[in-house]
N, C-alpha and C. Protein backbone atom coordinates (compact mmCIF):
# COMPACT_ATOMS: atom_id res chain seq x y z
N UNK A 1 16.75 -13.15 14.51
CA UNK A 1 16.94 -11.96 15.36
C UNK A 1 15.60 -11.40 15.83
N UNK A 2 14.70 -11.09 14.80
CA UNK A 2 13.49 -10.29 15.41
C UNK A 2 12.44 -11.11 14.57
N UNK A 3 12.87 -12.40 13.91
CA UNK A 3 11.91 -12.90 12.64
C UNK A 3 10.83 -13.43 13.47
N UNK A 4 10.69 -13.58 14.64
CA UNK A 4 9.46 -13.71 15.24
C UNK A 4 8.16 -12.71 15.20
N UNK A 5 8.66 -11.80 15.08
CA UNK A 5 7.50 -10.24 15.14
C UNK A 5 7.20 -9.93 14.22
N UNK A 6 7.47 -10.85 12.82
CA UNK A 6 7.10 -10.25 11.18
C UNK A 6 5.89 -10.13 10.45
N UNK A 7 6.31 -10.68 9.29
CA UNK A 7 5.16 -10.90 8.42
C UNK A 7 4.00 -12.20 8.75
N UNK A 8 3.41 -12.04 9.90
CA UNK A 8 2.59 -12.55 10.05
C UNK A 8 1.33 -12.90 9.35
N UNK A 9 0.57 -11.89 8.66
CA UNK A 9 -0.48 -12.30 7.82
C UNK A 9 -0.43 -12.91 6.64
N UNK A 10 0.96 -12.31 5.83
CA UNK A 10 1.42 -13.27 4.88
C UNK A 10 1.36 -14.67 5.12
N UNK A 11 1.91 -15.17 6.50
CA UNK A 11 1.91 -16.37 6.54
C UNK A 11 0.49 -17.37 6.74
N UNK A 12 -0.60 -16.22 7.62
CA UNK A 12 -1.88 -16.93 7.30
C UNK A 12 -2.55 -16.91 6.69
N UNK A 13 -2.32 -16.27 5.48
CA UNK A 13 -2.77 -16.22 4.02
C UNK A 13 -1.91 -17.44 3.73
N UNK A 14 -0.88 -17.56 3.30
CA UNK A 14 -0.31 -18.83 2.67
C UNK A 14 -0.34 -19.73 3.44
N UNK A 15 -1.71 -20.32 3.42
CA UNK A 15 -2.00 -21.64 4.49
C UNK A 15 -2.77 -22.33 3.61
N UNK A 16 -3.26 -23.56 3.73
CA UNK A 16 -4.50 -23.90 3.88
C UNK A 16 -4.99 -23.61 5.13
N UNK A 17 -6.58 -23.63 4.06
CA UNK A 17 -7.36 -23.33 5.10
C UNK A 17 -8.09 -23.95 6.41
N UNK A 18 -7.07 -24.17 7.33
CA UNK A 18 -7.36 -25.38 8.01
C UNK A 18 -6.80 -24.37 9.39
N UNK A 19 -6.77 -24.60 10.55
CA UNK A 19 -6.96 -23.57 11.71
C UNK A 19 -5.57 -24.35 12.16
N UNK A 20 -5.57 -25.14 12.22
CA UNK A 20 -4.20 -26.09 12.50
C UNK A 20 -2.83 -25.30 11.80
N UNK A 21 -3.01 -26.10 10.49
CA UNK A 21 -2.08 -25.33 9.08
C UNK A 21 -1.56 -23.58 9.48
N UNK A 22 -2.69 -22.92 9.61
CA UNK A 22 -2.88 -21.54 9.86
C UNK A 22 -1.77 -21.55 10.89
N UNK A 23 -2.11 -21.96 12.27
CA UNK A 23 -1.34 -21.13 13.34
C UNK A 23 -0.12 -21.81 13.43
N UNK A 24 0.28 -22.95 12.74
CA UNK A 24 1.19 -23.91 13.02
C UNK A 24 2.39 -22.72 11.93
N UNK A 25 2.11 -22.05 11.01
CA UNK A 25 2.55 -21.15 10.01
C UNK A 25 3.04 -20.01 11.04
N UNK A 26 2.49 -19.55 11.45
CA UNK A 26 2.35 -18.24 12.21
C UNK A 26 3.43 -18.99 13.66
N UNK A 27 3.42 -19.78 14.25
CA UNK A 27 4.01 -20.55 15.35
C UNK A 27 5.73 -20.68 15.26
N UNK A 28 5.67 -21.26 14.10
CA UNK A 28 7.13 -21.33 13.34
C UNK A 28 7.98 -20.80 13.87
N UNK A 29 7.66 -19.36 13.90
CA UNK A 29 8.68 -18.52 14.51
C UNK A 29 9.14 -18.26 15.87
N UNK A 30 7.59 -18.27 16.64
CA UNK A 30 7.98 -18.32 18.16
C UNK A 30 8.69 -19.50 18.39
N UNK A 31 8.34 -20.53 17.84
CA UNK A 31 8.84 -21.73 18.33
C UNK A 31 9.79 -22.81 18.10
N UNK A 32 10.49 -21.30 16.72
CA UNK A 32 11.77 -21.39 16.31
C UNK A 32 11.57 -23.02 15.12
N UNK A 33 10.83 -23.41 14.83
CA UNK A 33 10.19 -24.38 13.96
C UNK A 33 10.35 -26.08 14.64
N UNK A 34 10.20 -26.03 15.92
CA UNK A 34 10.31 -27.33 16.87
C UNK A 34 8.89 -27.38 16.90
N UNK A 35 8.12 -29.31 16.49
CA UNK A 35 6.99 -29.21 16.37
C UNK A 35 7.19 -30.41 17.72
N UNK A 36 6.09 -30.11 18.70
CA UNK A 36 5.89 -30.61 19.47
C UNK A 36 5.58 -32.12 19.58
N UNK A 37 5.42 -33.12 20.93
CA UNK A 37 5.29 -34.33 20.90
C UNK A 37 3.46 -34.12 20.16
N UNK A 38 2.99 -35.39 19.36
CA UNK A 38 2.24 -35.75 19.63
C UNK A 38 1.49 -34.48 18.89
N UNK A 39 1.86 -33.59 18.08
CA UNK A 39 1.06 -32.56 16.67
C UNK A 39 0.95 -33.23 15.63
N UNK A 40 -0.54 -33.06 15.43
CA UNK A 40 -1.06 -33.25 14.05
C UNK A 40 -0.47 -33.04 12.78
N UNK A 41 -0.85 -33.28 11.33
CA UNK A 41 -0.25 -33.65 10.18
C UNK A 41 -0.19 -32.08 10.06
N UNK A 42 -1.51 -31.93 10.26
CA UNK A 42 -1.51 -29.89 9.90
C UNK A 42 -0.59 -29.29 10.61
N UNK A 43 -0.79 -29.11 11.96
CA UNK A 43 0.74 -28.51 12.72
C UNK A 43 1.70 -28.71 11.87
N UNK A 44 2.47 -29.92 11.66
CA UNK A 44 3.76 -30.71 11.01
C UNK A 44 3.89 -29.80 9.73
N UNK A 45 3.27 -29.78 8.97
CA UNK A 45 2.74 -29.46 7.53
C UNK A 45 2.81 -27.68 7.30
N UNK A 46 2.09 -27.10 8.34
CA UNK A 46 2.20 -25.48 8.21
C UNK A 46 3.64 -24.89 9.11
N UNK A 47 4.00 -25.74 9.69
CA UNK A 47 5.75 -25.01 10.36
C UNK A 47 6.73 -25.81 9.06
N UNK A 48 6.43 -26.66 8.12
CA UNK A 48 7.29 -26.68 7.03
C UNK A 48 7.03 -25.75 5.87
N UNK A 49 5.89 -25.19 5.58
CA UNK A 49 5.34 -24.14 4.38
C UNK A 49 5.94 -22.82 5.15
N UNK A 50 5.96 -22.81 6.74
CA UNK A 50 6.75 -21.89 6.86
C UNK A 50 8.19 -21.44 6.54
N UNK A 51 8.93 -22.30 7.00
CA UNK A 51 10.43 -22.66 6.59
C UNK A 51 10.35 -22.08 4.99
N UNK A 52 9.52 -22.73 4.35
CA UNK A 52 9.50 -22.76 2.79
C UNK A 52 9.76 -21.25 1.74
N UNK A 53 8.43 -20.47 3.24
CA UNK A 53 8.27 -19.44 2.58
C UNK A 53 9.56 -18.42 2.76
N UNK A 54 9.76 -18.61 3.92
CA UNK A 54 11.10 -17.82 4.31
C UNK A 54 11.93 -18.18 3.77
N UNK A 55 12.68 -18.89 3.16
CA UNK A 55 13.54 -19.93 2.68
C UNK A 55 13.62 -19.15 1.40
N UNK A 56 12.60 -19.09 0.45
CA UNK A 56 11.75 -18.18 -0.71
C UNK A 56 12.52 -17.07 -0.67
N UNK A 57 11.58 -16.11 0.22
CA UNK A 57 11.84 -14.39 0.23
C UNK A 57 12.81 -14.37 0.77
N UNK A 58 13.60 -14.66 1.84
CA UNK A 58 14.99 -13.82 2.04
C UNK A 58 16.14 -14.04 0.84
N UNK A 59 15.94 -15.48 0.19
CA UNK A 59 17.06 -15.56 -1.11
C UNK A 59 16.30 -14.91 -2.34
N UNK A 60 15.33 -14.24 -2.29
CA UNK A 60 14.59 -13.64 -4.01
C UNK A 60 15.29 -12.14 -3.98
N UNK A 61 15.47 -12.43 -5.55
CA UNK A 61 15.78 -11.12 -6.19
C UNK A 61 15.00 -9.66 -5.80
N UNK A 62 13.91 -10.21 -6.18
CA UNK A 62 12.48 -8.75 -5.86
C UNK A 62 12.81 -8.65 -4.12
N UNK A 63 12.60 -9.13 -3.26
CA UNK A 63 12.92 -8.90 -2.14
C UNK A 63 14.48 -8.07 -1.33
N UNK A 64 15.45 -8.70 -1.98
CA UNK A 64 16.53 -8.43 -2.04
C UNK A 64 16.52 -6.98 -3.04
N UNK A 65 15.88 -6.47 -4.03
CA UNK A 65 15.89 -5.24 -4.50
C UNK A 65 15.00 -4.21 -3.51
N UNK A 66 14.13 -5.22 -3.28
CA UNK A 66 13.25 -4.20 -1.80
C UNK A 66 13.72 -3.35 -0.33
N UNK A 67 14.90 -4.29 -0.53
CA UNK A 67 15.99 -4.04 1.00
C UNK A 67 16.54 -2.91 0.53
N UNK A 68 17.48 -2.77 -1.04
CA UNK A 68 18.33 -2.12 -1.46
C UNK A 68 17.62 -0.94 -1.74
N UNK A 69 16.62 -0.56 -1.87
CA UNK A 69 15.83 0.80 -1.75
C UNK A 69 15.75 1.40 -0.74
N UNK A 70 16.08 1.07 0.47
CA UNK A 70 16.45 1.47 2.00
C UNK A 70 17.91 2.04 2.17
N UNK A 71 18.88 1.62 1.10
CA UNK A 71 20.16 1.93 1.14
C UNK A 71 20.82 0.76 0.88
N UNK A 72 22.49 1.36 1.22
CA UNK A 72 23.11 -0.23 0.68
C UNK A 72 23.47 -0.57 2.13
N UNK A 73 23.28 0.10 3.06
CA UNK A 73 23.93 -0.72 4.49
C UNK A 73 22.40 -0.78 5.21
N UNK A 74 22.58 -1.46 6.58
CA UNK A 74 21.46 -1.38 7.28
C UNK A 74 21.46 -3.34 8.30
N UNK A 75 21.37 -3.38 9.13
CA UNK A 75 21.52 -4.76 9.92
C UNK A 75 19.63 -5.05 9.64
N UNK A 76 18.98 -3.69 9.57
CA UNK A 76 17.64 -4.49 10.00
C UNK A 76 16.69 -4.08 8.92
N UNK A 77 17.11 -3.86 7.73
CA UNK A 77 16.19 -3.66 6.56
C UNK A 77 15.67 -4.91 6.43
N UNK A 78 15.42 -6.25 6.55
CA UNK A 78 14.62 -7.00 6.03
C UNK A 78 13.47 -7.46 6.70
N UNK A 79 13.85 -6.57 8.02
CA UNK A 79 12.62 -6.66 9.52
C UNK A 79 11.89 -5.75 8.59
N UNK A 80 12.24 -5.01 8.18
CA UNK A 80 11.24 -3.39 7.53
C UNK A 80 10.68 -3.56 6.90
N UNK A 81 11.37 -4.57 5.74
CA UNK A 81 10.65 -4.76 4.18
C UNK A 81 9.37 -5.95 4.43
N UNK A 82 9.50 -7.10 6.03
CA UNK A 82 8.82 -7.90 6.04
C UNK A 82 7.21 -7.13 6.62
N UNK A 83 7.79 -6.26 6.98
CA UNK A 83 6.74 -5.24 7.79
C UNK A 83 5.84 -4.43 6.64
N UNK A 84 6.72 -3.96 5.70
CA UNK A 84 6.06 -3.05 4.40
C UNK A 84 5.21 -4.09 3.62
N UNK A 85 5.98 -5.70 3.47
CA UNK A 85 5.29 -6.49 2.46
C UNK A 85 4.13 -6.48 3.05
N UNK A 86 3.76 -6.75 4.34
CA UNK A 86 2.68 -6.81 5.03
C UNK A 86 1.42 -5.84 4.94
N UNK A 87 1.84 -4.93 5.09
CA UNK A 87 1.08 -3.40 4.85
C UNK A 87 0.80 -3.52 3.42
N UNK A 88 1.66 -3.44 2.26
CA UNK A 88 1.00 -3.91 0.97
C UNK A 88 0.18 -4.97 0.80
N UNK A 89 0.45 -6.20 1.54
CA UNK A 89 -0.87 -7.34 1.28
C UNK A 89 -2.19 -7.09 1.89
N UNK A 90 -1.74 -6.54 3.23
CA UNK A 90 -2.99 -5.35 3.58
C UNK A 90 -3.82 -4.57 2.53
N UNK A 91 -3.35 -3.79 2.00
CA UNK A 91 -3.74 -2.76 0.99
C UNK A 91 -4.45 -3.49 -0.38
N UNK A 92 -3.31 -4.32 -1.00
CA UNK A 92 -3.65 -5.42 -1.98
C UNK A 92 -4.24 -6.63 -1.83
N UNK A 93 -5.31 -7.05 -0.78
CA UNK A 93 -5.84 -8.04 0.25
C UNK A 93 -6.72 -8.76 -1.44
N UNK A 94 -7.23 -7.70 -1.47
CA UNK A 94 -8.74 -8.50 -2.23
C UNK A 94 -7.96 -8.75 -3.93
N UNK A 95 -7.13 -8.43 -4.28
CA UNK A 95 -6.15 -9.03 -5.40
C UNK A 95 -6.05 -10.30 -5.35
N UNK A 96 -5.99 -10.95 -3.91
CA UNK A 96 -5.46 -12.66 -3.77
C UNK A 96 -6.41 -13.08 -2.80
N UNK A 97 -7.40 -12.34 -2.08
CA UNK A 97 -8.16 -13.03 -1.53
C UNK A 97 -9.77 -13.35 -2.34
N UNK A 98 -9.97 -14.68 -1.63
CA UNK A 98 -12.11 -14.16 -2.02
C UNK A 98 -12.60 -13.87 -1.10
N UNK A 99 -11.81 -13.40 0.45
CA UNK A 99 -12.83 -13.43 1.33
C UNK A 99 -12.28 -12.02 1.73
N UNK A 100 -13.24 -11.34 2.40
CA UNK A 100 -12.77 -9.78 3.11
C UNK A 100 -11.80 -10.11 4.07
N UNK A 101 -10.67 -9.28 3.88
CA UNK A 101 -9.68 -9.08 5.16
C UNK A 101 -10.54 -9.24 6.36
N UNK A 102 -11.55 -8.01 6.83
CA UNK A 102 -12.21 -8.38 8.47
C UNK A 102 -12.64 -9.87 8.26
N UNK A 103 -13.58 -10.12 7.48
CA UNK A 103 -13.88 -11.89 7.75
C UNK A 103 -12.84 -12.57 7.99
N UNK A 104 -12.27 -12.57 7.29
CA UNK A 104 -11.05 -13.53 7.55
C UNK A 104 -10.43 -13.92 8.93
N UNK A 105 -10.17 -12.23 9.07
CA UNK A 105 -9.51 -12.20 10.61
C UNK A 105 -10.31 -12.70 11.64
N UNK A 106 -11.33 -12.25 11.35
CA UNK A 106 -12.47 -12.68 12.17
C UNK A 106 -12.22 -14.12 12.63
N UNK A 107 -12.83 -14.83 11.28
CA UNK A 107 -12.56 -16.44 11.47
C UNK A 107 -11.62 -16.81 11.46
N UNK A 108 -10.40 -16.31 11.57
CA UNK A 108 -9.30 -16.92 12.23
C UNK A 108 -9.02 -16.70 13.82
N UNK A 109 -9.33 -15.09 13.99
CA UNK A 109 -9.04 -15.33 15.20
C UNK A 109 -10.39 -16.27 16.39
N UNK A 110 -11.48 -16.60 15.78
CA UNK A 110 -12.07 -17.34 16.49
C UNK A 110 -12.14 -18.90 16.28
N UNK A 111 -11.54 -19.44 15.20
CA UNK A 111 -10.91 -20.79 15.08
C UNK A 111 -10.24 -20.88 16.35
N UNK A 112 -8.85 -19.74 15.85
CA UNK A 112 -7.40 -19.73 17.12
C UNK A 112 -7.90 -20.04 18.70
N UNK A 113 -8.99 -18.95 18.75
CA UNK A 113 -9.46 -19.37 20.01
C UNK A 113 -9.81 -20.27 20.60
N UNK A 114 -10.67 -21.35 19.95
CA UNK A 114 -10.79 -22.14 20.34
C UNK A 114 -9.79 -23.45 20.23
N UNK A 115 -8.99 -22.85 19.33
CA UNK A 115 -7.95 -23.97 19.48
C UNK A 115 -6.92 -24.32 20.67
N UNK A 116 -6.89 -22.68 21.36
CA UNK A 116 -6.01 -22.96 22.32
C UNK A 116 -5.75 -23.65 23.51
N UNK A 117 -6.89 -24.34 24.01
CA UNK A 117 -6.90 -25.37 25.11
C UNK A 117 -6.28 -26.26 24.81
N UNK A 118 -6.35 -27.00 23.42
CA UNK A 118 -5.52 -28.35 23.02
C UNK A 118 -4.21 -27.69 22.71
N UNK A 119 -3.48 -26.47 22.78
CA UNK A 119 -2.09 -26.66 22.41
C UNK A 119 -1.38 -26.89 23.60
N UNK A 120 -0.26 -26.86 23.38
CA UNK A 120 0.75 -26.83 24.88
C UNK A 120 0.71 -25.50 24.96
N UNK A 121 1.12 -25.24 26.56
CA UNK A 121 1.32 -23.71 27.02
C UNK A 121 2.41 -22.75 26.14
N UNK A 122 3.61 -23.33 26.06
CA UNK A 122 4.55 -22.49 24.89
C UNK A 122 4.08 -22.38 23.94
N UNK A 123 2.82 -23.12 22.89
CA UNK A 123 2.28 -22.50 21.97
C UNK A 123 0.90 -21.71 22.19
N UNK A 124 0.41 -22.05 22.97
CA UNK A 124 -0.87 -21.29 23.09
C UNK A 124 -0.50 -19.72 23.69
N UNK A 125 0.61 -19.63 24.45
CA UNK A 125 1.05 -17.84 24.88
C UNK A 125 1.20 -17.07 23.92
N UNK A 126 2.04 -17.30 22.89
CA UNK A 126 2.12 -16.15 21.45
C UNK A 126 0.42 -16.08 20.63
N UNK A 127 0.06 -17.68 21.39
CA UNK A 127 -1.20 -17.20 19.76
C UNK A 127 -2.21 -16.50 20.94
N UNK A 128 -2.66 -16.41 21.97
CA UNK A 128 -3.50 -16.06 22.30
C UNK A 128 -2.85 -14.47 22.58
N UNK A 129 -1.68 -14.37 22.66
CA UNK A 129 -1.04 -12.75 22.34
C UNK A 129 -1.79 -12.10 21.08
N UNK A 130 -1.65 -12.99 20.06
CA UNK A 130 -1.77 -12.47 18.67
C UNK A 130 -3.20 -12.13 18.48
N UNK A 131 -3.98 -13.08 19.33
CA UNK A 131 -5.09 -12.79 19.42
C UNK A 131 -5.98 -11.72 20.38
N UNK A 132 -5.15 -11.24 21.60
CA UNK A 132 -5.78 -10.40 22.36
C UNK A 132 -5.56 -8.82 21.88
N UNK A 133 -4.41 -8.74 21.56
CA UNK A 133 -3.74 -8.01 20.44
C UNK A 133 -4.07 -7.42 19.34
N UNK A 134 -4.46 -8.46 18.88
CA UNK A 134 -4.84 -7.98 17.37
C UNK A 134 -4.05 -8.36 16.42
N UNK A 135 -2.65 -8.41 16.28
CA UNK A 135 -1.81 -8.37 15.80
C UNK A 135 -1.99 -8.66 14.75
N UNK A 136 -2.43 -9.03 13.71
CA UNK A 136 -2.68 -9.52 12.37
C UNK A 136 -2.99 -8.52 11.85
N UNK A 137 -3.65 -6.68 12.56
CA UNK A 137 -4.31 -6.17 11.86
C UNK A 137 -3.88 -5.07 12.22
N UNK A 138 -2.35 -4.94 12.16
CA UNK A 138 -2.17 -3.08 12.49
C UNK A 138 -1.23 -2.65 11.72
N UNK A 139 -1.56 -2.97 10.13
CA UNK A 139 -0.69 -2.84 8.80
C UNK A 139 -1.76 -1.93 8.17
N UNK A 140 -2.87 -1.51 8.50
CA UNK A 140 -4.21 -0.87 7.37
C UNK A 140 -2.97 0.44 7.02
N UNK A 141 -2.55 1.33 7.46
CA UNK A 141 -1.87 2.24 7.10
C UNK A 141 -0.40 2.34 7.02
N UNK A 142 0.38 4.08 6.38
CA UNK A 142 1.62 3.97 6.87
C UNK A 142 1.76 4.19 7.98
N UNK A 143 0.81 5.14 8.09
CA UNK A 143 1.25 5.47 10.10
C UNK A 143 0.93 4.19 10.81
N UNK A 144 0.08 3.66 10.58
CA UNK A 144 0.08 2.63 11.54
C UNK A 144 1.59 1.57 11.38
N UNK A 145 2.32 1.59 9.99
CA UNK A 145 3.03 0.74 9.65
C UNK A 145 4.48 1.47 10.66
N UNK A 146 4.64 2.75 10.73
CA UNK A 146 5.55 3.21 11.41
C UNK A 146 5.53 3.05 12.96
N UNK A 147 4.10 3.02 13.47
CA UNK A 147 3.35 2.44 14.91
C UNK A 147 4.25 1.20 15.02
N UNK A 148 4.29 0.12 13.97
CA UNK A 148 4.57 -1.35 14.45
C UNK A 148 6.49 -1.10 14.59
N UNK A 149 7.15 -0.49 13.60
CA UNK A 149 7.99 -0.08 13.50
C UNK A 149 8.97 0.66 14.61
N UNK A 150 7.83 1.63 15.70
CA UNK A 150 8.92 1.79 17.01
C UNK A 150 8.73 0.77 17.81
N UNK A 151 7.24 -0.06 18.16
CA UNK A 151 7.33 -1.16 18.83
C UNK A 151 8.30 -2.18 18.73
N UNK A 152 8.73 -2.47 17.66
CA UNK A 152 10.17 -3.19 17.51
C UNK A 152 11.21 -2.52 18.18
N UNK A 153 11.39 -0.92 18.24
CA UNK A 153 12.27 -0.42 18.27
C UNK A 153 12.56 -0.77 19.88
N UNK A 154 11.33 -0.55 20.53
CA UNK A 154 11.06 -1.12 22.03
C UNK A 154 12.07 -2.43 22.59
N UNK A 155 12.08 -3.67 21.43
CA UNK A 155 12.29 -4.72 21.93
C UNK A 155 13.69 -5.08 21.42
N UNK A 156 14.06 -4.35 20.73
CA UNK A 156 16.16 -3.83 20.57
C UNK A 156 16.65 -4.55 21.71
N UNK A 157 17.75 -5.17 22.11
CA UNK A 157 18.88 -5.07 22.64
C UNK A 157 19.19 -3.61 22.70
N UNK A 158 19.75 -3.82 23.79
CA UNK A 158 20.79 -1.89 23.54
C UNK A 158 21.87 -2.21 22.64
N UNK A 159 22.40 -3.22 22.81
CA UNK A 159 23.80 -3.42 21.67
C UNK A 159 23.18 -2.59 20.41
N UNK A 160 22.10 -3.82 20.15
CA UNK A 160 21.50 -3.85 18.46
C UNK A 160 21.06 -2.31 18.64
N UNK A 161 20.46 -1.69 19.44
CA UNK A 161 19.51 -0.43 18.83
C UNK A 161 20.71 0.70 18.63
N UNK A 162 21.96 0.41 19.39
CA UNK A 162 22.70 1.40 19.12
C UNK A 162 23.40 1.42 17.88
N UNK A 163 23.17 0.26 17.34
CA UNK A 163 23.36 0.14 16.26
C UNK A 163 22.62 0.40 14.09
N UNK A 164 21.41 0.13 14.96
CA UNK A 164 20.22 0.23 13.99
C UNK A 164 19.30 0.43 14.83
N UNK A 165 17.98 0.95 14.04
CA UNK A 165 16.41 0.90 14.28
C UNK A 165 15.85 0.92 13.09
N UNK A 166 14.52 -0.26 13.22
CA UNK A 166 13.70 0.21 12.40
C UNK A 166 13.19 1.37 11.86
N UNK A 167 13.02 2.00 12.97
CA UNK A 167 12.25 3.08 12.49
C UNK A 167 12.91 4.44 11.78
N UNK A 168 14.43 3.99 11.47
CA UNK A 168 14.97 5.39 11.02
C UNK A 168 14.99 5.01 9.76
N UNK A 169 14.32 3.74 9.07
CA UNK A 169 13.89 3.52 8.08
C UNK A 169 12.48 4.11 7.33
N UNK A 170 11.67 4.54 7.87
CA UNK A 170 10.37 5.04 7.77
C UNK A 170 10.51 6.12 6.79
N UNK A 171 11.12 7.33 6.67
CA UNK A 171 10.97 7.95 5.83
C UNK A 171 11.73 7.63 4.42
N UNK A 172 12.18 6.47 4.34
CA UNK A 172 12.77 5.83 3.03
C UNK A 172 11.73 4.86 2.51
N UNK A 173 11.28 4.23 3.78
CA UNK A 173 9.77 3.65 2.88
C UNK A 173 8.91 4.56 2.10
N UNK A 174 8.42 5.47 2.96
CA UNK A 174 7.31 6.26 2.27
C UNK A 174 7.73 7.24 0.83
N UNK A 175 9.23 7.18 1.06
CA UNK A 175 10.33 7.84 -0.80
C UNK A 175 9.64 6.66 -1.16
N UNK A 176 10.09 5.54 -1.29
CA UNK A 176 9.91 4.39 -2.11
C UNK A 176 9.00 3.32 -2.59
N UNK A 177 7.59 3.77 -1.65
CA UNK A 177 6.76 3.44 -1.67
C UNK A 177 5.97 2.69 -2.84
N UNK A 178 6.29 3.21 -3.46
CA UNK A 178 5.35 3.10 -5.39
C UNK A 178 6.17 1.66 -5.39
N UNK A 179 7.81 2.25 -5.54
CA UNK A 179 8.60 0.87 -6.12
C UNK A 179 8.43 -0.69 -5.32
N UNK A 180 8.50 0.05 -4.11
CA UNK A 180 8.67 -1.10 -3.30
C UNK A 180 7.79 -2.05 -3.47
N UNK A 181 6.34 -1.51 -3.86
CA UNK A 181 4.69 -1.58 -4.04
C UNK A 181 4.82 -2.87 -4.75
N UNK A 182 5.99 -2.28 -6.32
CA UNK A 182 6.00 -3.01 -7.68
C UNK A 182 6.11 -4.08 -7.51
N UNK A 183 7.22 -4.00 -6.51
CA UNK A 183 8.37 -5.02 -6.48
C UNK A 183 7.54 -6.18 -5.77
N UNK A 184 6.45 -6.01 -5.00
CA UNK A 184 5.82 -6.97 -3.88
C UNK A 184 5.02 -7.67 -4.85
N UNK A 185 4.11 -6.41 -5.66
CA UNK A 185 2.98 -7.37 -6.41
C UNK A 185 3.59 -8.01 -7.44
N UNK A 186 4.96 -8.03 -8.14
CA UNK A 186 5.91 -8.87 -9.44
C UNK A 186 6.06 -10.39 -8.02
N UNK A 187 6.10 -9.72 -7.10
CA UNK A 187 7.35 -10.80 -6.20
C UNK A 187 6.11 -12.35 -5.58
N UNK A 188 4.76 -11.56 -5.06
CA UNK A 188 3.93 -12.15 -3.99
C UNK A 188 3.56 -13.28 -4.67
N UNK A 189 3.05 -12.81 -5.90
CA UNK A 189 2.39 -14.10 -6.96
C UNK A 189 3.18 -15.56 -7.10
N UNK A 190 4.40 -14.79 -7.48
CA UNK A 190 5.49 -15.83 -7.05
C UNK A 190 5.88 -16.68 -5.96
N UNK A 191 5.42 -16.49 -4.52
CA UNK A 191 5.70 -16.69 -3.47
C UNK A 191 4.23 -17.78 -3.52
N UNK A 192 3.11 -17.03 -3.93
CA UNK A 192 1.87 -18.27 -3.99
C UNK A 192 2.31 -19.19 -4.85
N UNK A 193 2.66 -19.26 -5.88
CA UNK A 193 2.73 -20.24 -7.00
C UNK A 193 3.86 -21.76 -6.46
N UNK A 194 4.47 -21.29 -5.61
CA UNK A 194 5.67 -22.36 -4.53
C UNK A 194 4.76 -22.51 -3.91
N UNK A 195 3.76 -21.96 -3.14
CA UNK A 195 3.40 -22.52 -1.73
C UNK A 195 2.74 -23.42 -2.67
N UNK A 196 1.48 -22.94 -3.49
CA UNK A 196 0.38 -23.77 -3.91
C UNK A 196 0.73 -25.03 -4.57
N UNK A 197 2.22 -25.51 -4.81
CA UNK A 197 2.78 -26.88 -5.30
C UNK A 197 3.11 -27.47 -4.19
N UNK A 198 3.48 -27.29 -2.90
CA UNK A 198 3.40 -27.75 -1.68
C UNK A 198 2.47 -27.73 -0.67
N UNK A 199 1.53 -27.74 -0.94
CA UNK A 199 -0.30 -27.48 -0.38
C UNK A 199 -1.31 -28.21 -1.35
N UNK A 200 -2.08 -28.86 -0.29
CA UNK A 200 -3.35 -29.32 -1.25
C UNK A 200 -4.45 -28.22 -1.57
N UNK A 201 -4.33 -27.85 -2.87
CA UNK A 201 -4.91 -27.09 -3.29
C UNK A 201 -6.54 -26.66 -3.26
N UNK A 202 -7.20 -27.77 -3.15
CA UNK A 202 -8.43 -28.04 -2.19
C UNK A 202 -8.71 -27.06 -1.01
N UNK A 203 -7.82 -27.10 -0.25
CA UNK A 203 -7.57 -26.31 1.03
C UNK A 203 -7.27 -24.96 0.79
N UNK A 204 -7.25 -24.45 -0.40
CA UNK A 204 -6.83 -22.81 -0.48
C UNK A 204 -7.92 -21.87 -1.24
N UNK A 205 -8.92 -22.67 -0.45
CA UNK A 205 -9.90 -21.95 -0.60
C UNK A 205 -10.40 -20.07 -0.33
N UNK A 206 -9.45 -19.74 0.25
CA UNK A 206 -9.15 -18.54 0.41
C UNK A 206 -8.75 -17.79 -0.87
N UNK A 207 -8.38 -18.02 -1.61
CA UNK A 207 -7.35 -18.16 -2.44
C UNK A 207 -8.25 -17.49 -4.09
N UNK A 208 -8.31 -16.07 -4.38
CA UNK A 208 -8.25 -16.07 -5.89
C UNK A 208 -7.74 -16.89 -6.88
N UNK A 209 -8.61 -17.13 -7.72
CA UNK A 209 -7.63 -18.11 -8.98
C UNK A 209 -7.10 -17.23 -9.83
């Protein structure tokens, strides 16, 4: 539905560290996980760790308790919670990273860049979005987290928005904040410990031990 606009940094954190791996993770979604004629092992390789990870968090317990702190109804609590996990890995960056959040971004978004001449046009439009954008980096706060939160609200269907919005979720995040917090740092570790058995570990150099 909206799993294109999510947890993006999560996913280029759980990469290797390879610029390929990276955006081929992040791609997944625009491109609905169809890997093009004639992509590399890395492409191939980071739109399946994607699948993987999603595959992961929407069936986990901790995640699924993360939704239910929003209430027991809702069509678009797991757009919210992918948005909050985000903002917490934000916050909790240097827990699982060795390298600074800005570096990082940095050298990713100037890998990306130069990667984009060799992709095809349907993949190079979202990443060089992500990149003119920013997009990897407008989780530092809650307000900013409520910022990303009406922008979704923007890209509703009228059906869907008359139905739900993100954003009338916002003041149930910030009640729940602490828990939700718990629930990410019990849940995230877990989410590395799968990727890092399906990744050459070599490559996760990013990566606290």
């Amino acid at each position: 539905m909206l799993k294109y606009i999510m947890n993006w940094l999560a996913h280029i954190f759980l990469s290797e560290y390879n610029i390929e791996f990276q955006v081929a993770n992040y791609l997944a979604d625009p491109l609905k996980g169809k890997v093009w004629d004639n992509a590399s092992i890395h492409i191939k390789n980071g739109m399946a760790i994607h699948k993987l990870i999603d595959s992961f968090t929407d069936s986990h317990e901790l995640f699924k308790k993360s939704k239910n702190r929003l209430g027991d109804k809702g069509l678009l609590k797991s757009v919210v919670i992918d948005l909050t996990y985000d903002y917490l890995l934000t916050k909790n960056w240097n827990k699982y990273s060795s390298i600074e959040l800005e570096s990082f971004l940095k050298q990713f978004y100037n890998n990306s860049y130069e990667l984009l001449p060799k992709l095809p046009s349907h993949a190079s439009t979202p990443l060089k979005r992500m990149i003119d954008f920013d997009l990897l980096n407008k989780y530092q706060t809650l307000e900013q987290l409520n910022e990303g939160l009406l922008r979704i609200d923007k890209r509703l269907s009228a059906k869907l928005a008359s139905r739900d919005k993100t954003s009338l979720y916002f003041e149930r995040v910030c009640e729940n904040i602490e828990e939700i917090e718990k629930d990410f740092l019990e849940f995230f570790p877990l989410l590395c410990s799968i990727v890092k058995n399906e990744t050459d570990n070599n490559q996760l150099i990013h990566w606290k031990n």
